[in-house]
C-alpha atoms as a PDB file:
ATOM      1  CA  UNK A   1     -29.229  60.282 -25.834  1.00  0.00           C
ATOM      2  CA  UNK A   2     -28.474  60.439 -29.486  1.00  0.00           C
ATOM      3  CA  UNK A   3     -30.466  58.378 -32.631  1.00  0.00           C
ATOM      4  CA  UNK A   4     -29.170  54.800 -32.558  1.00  0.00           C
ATOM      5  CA  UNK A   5     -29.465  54.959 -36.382  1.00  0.00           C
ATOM      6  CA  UNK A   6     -28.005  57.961 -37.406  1.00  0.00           C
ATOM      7  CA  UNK A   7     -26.420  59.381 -34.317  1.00  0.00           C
ATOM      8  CA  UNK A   8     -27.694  63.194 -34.571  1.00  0.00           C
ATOM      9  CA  UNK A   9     -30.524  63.667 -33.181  1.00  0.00           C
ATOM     10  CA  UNK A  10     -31.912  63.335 -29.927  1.00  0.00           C
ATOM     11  CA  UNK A  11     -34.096  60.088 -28.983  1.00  0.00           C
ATOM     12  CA  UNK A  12     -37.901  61.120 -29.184  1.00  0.00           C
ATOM     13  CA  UNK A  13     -39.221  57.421 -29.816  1.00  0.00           C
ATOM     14  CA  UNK A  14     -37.976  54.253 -28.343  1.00  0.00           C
ATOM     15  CA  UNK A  15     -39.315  50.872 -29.597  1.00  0.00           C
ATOM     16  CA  UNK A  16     -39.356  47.315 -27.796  1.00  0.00           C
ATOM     17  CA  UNK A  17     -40.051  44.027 -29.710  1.00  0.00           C
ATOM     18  CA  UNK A  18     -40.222  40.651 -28.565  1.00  0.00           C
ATOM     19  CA  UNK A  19     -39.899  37.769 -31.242  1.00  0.00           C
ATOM     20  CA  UNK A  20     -39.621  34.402 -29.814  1.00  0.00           C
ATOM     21  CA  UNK A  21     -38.714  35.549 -26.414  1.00  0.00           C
ATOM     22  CA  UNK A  22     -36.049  37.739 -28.022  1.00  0.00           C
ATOM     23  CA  UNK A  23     -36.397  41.100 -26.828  1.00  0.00           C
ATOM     24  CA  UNK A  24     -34.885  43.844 -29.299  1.00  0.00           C
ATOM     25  CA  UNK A  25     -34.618  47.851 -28.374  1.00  0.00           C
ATOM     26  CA  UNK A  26     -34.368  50.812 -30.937  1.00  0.00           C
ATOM     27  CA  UNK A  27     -33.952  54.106 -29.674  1.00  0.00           C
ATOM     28  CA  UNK A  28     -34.846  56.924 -32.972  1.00  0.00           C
ATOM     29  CA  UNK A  29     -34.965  60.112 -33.759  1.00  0.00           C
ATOM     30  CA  UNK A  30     -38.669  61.209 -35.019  1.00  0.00           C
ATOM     31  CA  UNK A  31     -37.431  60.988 -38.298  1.00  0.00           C
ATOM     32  CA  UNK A  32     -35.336  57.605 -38.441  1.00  0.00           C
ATOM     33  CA  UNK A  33     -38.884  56.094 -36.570  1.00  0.00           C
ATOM     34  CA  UNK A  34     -40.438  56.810 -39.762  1.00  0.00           C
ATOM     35  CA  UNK A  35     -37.670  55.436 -42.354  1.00  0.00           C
ATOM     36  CA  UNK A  36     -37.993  52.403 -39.573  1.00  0.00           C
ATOM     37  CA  UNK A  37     -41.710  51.844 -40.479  1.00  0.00           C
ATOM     38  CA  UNK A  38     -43.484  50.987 -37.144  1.00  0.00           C
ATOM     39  CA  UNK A  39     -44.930  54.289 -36.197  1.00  0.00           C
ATOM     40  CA  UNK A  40     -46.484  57.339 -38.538  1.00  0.00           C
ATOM     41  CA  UNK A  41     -46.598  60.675 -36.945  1.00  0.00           C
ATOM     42  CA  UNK A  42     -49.080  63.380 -37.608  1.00  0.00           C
ATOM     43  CA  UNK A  43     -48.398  66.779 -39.238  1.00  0.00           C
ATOM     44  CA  UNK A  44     -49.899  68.372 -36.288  1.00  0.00           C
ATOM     45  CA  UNK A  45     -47.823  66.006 -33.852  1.00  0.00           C
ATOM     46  CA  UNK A  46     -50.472  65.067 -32.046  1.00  0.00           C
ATOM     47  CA  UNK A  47     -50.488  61.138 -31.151  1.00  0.00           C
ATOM     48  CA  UNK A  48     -53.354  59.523 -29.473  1.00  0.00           C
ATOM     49  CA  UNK A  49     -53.845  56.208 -28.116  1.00  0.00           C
ATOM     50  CA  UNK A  50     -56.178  55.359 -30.608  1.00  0.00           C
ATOM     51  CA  UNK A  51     -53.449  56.287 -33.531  1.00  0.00           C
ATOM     52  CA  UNK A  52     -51.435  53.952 -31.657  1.00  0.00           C
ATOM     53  CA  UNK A  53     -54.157  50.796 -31.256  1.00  0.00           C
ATOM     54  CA  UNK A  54     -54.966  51.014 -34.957  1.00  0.00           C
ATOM     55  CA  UNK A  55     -51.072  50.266 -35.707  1.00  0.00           C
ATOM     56  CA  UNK A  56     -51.297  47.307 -33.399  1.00  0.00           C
ATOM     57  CA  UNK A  57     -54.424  46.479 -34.753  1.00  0.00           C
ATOM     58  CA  UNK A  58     -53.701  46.496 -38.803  1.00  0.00           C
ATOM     59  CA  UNK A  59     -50.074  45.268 -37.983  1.00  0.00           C
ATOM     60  CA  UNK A  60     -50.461  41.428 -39.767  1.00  0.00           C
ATOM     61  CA  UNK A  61     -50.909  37.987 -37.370  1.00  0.00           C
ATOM     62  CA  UNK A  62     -49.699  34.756 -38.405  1.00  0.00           C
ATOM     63  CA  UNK A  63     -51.467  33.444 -35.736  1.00  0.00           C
ATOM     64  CA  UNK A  64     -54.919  34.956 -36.784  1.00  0.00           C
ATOM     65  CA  UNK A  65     -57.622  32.991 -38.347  1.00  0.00           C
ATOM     66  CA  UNK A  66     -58.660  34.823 -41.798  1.00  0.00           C
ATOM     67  CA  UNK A  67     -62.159  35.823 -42.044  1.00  0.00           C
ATOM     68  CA  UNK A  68     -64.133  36.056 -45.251  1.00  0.00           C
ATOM     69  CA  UNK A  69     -67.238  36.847 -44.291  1.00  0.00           C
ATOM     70  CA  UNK A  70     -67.910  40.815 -42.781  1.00  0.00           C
ATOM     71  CA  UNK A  71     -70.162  40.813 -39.795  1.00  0.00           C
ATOM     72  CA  UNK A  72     -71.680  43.492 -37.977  1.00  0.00           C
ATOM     73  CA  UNK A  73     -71.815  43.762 -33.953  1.00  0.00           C
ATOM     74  CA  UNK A  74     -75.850  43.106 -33.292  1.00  0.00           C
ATOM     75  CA  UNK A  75     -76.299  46.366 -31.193  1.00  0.00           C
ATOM     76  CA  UNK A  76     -74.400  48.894 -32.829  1.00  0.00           C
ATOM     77  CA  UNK A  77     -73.351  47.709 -36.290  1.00  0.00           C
ATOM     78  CA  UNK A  78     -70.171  48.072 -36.486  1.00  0.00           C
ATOM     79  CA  UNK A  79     -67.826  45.366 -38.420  1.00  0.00           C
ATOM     80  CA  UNK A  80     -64.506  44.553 -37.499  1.00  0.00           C
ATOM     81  CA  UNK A  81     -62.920  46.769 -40.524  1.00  0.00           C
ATOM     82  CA  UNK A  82     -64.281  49.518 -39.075  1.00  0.00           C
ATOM     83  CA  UNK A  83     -63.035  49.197 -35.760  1.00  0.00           C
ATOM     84  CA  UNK A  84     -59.177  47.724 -37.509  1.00  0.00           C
ATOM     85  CA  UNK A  85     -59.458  50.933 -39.298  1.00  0.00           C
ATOM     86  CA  UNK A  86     -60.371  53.960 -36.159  1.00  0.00           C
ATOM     87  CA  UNK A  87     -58.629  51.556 -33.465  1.00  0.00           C
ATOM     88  CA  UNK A  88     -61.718  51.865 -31.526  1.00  0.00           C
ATOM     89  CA  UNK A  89     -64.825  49.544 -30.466  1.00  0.00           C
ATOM     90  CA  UNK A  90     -68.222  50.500 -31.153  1.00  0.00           C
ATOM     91  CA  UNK A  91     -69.960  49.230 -27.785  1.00  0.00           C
ATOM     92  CA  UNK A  92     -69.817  46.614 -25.127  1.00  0.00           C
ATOM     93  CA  UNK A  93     -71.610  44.200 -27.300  1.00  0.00           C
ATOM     94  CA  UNK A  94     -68.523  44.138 -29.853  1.00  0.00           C
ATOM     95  CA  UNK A  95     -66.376  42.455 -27.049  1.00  0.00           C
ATOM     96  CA  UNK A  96     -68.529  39.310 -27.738  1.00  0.00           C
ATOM     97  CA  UNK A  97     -69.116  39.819 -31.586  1.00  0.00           C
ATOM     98  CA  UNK A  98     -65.421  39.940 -32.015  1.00  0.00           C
ATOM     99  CA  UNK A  99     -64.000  37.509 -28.933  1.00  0.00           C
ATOM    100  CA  UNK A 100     -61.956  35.698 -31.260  1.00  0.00           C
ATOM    101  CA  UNK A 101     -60.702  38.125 -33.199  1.00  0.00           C
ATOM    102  CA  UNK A 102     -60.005  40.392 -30.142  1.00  0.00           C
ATOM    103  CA  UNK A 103     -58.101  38.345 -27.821  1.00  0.00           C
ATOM    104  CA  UNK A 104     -54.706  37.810 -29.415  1.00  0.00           C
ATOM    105  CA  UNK A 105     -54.403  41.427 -29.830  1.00  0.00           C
ATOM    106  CA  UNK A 106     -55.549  42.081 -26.478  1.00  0.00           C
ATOM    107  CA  UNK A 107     -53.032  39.314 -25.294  1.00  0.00           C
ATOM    108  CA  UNK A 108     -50.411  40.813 -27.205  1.00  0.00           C
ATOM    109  CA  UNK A 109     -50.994  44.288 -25.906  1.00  0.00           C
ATOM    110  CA  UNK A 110     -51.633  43.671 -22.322  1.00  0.00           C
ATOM    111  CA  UNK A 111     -50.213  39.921 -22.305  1.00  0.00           C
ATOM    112  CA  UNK A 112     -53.396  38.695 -20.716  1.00  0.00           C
ATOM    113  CA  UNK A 113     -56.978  38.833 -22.113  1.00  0.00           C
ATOM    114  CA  UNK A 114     -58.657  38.791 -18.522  1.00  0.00           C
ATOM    115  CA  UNK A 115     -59.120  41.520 -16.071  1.00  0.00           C
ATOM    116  CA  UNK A 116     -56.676  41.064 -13.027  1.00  0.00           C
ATOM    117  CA  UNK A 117     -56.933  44.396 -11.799  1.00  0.00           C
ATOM    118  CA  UNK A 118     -58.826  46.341  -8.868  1.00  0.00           C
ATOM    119  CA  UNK A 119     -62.745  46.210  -8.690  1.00  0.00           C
ATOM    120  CA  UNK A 120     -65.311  48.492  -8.182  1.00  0.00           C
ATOM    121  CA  UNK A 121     -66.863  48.035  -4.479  1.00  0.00           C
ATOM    122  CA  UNK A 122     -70.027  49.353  -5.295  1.00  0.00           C
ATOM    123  CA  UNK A 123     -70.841  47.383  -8.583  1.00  0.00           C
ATOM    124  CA  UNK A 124     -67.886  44.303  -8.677  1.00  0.00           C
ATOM    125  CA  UNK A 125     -70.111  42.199  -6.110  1.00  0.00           C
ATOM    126  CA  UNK A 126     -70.384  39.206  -8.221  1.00  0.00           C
ATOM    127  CA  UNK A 127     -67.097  39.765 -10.078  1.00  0.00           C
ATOM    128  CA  UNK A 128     -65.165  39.843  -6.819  1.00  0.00           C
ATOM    129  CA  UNK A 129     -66.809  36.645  -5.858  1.00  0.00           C
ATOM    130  CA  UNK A 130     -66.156  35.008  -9.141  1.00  0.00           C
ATOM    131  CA  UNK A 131     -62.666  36.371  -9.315  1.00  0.00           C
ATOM    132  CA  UNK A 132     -62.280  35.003  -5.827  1.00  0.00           C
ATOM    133  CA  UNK A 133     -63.967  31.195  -6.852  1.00  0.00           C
ATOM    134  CA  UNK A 134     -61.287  31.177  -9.765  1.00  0.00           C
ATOM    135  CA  UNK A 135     -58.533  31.428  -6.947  1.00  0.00           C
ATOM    136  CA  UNK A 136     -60.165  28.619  -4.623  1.00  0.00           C
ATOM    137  CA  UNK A 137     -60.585  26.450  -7.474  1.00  0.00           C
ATOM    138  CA  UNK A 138     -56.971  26.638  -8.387  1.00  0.00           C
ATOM    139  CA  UNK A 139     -55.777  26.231  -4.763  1.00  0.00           C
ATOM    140  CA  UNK A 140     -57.970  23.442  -3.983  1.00  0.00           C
ATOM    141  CA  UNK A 141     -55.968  21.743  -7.357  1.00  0.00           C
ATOM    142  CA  UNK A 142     -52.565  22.883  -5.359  1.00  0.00           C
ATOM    143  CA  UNK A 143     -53.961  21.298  -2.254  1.00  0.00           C
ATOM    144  CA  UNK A 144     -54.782  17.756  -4.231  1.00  0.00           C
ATOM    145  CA  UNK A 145     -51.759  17.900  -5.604  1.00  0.00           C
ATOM    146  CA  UNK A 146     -49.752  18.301  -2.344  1.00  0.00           C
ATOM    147  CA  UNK A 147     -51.754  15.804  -0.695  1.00  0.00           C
ATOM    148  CA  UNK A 148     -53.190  18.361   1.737  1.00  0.00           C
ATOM    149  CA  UNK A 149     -56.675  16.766   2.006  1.00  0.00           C
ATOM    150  CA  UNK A 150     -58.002  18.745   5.057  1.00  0.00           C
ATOM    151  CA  UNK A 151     -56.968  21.887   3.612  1.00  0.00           C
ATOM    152  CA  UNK A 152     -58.296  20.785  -0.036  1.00  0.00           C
ATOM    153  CA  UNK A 153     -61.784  19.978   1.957  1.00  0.00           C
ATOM    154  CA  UNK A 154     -62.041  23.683   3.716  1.00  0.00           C
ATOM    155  CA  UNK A 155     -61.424  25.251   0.253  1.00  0.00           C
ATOM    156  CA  UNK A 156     -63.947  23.017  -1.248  1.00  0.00           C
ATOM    157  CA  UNK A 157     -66.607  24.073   1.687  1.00  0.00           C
ATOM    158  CA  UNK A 158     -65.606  28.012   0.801  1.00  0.00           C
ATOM    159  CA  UNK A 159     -66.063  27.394  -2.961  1.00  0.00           C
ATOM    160  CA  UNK A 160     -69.369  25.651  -2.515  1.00  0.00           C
ATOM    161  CA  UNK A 161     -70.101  28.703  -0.019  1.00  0.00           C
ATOM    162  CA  UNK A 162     -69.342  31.405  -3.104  1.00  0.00           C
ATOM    163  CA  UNK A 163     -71.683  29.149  -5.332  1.00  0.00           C
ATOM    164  CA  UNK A 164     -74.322  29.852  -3.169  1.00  0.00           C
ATOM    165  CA  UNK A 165     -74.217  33.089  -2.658  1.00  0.00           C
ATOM    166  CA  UNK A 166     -73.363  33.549  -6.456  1.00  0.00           C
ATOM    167  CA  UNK A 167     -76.646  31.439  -7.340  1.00  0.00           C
ATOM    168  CA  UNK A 168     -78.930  33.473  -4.916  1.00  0.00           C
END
């Protein structure tokens, strides 16, 4: 497949945006990428998936509140520039120093900013059964809103079940 841009060279990149549900494909040569502005390569062409988070990550929001004030993650210090800057986050505890900041650009790269993958057997015991209260919870709305009272009362005696053992 040749360049869509300047018909030469063969494809080594190919890009995918989505603008208001628009969805828009390029298909470059390494060098037309470059004139194209989304992605920088290295001189030793090596490209690593934190090369590729900090473009996401300094790429400007609209939808983004502007901070002013520079704060530092309580366990491990690190602000929000820094991570913007190496694409990468300092500890755990920087989920919850930068939750707001983080989760449109964790919605925009994964589309969701919650977990809805496999869990761990051996240490997702309460996370299955909170995962698994989410799901009752929404059925038992399904069930009201069918009119399915019996059912609706059998998933309200299993979520009442999971509270328990979540609470012991």
């Amino acid at each position: 497949m040749l360049c869509d841009d300047c018909k030469e060279r063969p494809v080594s990149v190919h890009i995918t945006k989505i603008n208001n549900n628009q969805k828009t494909e390029k298909h470059l040569c390494e060098q037309c990428a470059q004139k194209y502005g989304e992605i920088q390569f290295s001189t030793d062409n090596q490209f690593s998936v934190q090369d590729f988070l900090k473009g996401m990550f300094n790429h400007s929001f609209t939808n983004v509140p502007q901070y002013r004030e520079e704060t530092h993650c309580p366990n491990c210090g690190m602000t929000y520039s820094d991570f913007s800057r190496n694409g990468k986050i300092g500890c755990g505890e920087c989920y919850a120093a930068y939750g707001e900041r983080l989760e449109p650009l964790l919605r925009r790269i994964h589309g969701t900013s919650t977990h809805t993958g496999k869990i761990p057997k051996r240490s997702g015991g309460k996370l299955a059964l909170k995962q698994r209260l989410k799901q009752l919870k929404q059925e038992l709305e399904q069930c009201v809103g069918r009119e399915e009272y019996e059912q609706a009362a059998k998933v309200r005696d299993e979520i009442k079940a999971i509270d328990k053992k979540l609470q012991d």
